[in-house]
Protein backbone atom coordinates (compact mmCIF):
# COMPACT_ATOMS: atom_id res chain seq x y z
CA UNK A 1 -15.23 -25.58 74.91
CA UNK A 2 -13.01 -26.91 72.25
CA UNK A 3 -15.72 -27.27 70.13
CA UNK A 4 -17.04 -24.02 70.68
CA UNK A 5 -13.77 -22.86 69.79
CA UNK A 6 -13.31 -24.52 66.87
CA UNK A 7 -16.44 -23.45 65.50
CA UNK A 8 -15.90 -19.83 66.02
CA UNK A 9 -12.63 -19.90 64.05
CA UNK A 10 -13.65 -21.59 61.08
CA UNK A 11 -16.48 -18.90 61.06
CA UNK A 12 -14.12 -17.02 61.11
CA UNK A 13 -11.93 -18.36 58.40
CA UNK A 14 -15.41 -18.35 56.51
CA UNK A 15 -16.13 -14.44 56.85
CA UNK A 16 -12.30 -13.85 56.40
CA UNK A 17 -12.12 -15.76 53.05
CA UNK A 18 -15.62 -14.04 51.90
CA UNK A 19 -14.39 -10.70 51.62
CA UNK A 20 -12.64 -11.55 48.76
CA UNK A 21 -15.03 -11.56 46.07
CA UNK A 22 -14.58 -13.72 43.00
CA UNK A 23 -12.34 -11.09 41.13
CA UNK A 24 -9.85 -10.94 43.51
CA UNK A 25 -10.76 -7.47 44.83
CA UNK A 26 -11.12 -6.98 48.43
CA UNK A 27 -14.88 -6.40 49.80
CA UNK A 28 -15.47 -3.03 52.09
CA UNK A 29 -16.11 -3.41 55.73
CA UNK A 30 -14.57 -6.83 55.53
CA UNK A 31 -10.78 -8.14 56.59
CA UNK A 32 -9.03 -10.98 54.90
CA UNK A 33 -5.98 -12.47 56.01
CA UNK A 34 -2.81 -11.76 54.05
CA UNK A 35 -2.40 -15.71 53.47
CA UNK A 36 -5.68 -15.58 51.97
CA UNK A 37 -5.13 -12.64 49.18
CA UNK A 38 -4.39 -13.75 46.06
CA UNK A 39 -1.03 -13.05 44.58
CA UNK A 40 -0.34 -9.73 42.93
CA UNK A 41 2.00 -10.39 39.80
CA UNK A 42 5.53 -8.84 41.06
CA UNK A 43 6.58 -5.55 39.64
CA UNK A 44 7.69 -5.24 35.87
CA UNK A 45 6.40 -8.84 35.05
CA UNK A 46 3.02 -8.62 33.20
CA UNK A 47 1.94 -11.95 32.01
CA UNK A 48 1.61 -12.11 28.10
CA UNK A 49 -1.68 -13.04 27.33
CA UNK A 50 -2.79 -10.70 25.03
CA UNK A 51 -2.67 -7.56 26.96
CA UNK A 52 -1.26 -4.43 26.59
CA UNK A 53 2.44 -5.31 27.42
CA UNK A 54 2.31 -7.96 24.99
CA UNK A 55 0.73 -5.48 22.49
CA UNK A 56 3.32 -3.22 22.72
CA UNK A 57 6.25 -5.42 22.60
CA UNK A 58 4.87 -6.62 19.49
CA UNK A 59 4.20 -3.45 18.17
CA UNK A 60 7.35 -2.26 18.71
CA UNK A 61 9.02 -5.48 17.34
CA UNK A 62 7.27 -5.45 13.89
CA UNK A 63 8.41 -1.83 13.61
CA UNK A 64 11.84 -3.06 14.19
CA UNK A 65 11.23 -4.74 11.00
CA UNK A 66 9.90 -2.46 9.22
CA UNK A 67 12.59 -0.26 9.44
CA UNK A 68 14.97 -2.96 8.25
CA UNK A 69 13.11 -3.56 5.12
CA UNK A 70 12.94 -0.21 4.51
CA UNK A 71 16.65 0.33 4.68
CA UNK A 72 16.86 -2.85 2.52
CA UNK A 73 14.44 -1.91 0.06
CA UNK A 74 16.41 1.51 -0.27
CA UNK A 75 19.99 -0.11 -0.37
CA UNK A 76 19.06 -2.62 -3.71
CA UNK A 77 17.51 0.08 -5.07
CA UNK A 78 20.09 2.57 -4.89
CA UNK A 79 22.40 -0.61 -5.95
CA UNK A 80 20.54 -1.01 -9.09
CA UNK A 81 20.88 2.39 -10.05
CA UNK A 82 24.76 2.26 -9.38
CA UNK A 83 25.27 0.09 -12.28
CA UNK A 84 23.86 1.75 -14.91
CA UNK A 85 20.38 1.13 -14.69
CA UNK A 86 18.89 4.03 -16.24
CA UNK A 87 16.16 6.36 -14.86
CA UNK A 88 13.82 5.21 -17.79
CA UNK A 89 12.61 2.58 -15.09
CA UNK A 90 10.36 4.52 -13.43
CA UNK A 91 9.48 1.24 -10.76
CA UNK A 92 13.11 1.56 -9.49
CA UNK A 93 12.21 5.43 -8.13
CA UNK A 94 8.63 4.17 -6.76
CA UNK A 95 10.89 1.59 -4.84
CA UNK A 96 12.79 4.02 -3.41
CA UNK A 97 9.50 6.04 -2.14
CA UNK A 98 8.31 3.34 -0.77
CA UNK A 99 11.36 2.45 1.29
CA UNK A 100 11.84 5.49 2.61
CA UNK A 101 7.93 6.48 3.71
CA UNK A 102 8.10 2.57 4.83
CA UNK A 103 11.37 3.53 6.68
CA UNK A 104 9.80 7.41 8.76
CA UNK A 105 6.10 5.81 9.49
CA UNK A 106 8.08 2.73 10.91
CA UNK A 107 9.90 5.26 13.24
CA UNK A 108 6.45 7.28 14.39
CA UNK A 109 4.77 3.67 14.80
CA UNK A 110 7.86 3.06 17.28
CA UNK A 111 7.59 5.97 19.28
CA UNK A 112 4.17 5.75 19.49
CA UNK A 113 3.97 2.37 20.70
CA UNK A 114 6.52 3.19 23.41
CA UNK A 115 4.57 6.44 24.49
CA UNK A 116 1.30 4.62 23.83
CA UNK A 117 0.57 7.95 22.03
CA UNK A 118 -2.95 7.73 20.49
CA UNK A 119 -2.75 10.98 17.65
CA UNK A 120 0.78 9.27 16.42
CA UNK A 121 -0.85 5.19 16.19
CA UNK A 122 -4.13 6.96 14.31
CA UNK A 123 -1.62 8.25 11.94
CA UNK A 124 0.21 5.33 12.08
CA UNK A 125 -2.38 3.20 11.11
CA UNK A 126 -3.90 5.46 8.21
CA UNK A 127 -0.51 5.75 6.50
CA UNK A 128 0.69 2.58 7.03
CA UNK A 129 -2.27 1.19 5.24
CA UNK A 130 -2.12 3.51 2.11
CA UNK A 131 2.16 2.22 1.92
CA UNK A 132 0.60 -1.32 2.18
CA UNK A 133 -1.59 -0.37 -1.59
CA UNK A 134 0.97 1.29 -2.91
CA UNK A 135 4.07 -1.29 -2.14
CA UNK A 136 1.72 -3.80 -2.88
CA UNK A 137 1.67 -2.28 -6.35
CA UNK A 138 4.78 -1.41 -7.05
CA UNK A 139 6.59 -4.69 -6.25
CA UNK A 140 3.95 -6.72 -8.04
CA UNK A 141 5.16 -4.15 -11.29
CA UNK A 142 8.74 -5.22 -10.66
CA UNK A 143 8.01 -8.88 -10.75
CA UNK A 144 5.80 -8.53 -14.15
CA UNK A 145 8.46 -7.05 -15.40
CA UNK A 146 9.78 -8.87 -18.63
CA UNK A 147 12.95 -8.49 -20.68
CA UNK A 148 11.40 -7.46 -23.60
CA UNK A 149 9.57 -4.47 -22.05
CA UNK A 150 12.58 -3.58 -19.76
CA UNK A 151 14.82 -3.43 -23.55
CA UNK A 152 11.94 -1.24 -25.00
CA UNK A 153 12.64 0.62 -21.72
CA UNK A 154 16.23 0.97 -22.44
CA UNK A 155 15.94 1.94 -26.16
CA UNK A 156 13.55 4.61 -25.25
CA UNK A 157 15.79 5.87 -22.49
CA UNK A 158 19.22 5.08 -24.72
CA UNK A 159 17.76 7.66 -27.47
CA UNK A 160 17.24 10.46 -24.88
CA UNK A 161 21.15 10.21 -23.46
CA UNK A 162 23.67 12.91 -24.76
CA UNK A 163 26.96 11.65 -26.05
CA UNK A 164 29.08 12.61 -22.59
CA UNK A 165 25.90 10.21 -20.73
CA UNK A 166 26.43 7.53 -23.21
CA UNK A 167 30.33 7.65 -22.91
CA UNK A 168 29.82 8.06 -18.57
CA UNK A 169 27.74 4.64 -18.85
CA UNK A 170 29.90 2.69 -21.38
CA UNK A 171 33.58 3.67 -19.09
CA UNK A 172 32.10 2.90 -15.67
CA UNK A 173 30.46 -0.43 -17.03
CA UNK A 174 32.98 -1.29 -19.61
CA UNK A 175 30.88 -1.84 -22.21
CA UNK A 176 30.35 -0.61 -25.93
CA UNK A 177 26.61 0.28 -27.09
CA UNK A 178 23.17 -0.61 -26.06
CA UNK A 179 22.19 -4.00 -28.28
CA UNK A 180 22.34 -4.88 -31.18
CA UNK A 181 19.66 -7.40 -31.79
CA UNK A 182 17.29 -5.70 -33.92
CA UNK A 183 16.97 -6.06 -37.52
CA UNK A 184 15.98 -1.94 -37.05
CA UNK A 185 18.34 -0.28 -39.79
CA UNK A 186 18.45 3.32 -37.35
CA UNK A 187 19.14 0.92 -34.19
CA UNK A 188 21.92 -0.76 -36.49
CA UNK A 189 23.26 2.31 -37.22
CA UNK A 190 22.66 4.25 -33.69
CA UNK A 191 25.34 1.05 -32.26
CA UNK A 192 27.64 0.60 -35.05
CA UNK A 193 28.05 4.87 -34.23
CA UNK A 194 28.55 3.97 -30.75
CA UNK A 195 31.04 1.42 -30.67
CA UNK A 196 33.05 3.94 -33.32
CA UNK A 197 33.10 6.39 -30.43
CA UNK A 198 32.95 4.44 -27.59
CA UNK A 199 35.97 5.16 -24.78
CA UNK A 200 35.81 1.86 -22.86
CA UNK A 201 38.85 0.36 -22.07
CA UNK A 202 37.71 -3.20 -23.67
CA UNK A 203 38.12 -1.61 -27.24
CA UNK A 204 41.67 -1.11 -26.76
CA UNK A 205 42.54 -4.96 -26.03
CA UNK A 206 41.48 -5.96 -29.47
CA UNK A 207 43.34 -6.84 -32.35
CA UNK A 208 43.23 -4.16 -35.33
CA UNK A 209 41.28 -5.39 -38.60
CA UNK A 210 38.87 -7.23 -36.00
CA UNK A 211 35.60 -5.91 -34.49
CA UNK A 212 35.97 -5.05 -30.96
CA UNK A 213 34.79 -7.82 -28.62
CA UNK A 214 33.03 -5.36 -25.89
CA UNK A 215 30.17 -6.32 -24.23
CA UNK A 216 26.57 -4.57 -25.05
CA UNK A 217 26.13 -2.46 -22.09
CA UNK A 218 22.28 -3.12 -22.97
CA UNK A 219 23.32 -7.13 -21.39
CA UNK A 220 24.88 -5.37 -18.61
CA UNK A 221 21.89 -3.42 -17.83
CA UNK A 222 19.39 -6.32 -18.18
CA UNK A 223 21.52 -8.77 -16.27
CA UNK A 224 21.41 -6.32 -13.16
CA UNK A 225 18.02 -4.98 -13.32
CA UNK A 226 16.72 -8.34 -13.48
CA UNK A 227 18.50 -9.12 -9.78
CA UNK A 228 17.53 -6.12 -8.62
CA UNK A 229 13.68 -6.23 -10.28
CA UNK A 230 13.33 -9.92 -8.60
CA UNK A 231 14.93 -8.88 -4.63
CA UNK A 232 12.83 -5.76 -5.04
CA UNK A 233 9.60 -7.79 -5.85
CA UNK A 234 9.74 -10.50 -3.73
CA UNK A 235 10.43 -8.85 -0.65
CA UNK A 236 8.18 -5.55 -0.80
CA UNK A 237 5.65 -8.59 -1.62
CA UNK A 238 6.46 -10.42 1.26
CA UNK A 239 6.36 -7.95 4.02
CA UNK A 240 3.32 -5.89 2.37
CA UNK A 241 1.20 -8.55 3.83
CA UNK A 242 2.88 -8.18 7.28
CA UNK A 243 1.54 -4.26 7.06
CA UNK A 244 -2.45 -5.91 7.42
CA UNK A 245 -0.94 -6.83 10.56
CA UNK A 246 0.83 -3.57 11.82
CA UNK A 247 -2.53 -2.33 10.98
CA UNK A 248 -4.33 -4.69 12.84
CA UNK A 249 -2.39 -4.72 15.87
CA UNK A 250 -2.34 -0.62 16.55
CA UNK A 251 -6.09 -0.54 16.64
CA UNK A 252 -6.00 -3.40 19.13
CA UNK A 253 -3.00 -1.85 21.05
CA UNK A 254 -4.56 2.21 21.07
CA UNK A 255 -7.70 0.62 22.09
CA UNK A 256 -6.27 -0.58 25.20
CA UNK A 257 -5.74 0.73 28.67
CA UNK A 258 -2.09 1.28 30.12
CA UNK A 259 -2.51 -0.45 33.75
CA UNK A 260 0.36 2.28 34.59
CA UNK A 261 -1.68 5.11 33.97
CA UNK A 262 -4.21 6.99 36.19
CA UNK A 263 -7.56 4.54 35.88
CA UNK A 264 -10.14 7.73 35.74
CA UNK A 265 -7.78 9.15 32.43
CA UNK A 266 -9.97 8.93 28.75
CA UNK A 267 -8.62 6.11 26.55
């Protein structure tokens, strides 16, 4: 009898543990004991192995990013501008785009990673990759960049000022002229005319009989657009390599299935 028994309930343990096929999903017609399930992962905790709440988390992270180097890429921009750096340099606008499309698409990649919004990560991905070319571009210009072009830049821009522009520039920098390193007898002229008539406050420390010891606002200029050219360069360089990536990872993400939706929705 014992035997008997015992033979009948490890059949029984047998039939009870095979209707549990080998993905874990219970078999029709067949019972299983509850100490014999396998353990469903507790609510809220998905295990980050490459699924879709790792994905999204991700997603949403690098966005996070995005829109700080956006802001960033906006702020030293703007900054360079501030001191006098004159609209002739056109790479300091295209910055500036940049930034700020950098800055909106980072936004609609973040809702649309939250909402797992397919329309809003195909446009995500699309413009995100044509900001990738065109930062890509633009910050590689602002690192070839060399003094000698950015002066040409600032004689060419200098020439096109009216005489109120000129004065605005040299009292907010305190500076007299553009440069004076030319052997050019118009450029000679065009700053010996400008320090005559230039308002800065430096010109009235000097000693009469002497030549005023301002500084060339063209030095000014340079010095600062150099900083700005460099910070601008290196880190729209950086982080357009980190946009392959965003790219990457929102065709992997809008390819996947939320476990929270219905399972019979379309992808």
């Amino acid at each position: 009898m014992r035997r008997g028994g015992r033979a009948r309930r490890a059949g029984a343990g047998r039939r009870w543990a095979l209707g549990w096929d080998l993905k874990g999903q219970e078999r029709p017609g067949l019972r299983c004991p509850r100490s014999l399930r396998p353990a469903a992962p507790p609510p809220g905790k998905m295990v980050c192995g490459g699924g879709f709440a790792c994905s999204r988390n991700a997603l949403c992270a690098l966005n996070v990013v995005y829109v700080l180097v956006g802001l960033l890429l906006i702020g030293v921009a703007a900054w360079g501008k501030s001191f006098g750096i004159v609209s002739s340099i056109h790479i300091i606008g295209g910055v500036i785009a940049v930034g700020f499309f950098l800055l909106l698409i980072a936004i609609v990649g973040l809702i649309g990673a939250i909402n797992h919004h397919q329309v809003m990560l195909f446009f995500y991905m699309v413009i995100l990759g044509l900001v990738f070319l065109f930062q890509l571009g633009v910050s590689c210009s602002c690192l070839a960049l060399n003094t000698s072009r950015e002066e040409s830049l600032f004689r060419a821009a200098w020439d096109l000022l009216s005489n109120k522009t000129r004065n605005e520039i040299e009292v907010n920098l305190n500076c007299c002229g553009l440069l004076n390193n030319t052997n050019d007898p118009v450029a000679i002229r065009t700053f010996q005319m400008d320090y005559n008539f230039c308002p800065a406050m430096c010109k009235d420390n000097t000693t009469k009989g002497h030549m005023p010891s301002c500084p060339k606002c063209g030095e000014k200029m340079l010095k600062h657009s150099d900083e700005a050219l460099k910070i601008l360069g290196g880190v729209g360089l950086f982080f357009s390599f980190t946009e392959i990536l965003g790219v990457l990872l929102a065709m992997r993400y809008r390819n996947q299935k939320d476990p929270r939706a219905n399972p019979s929705a379309f992808l």
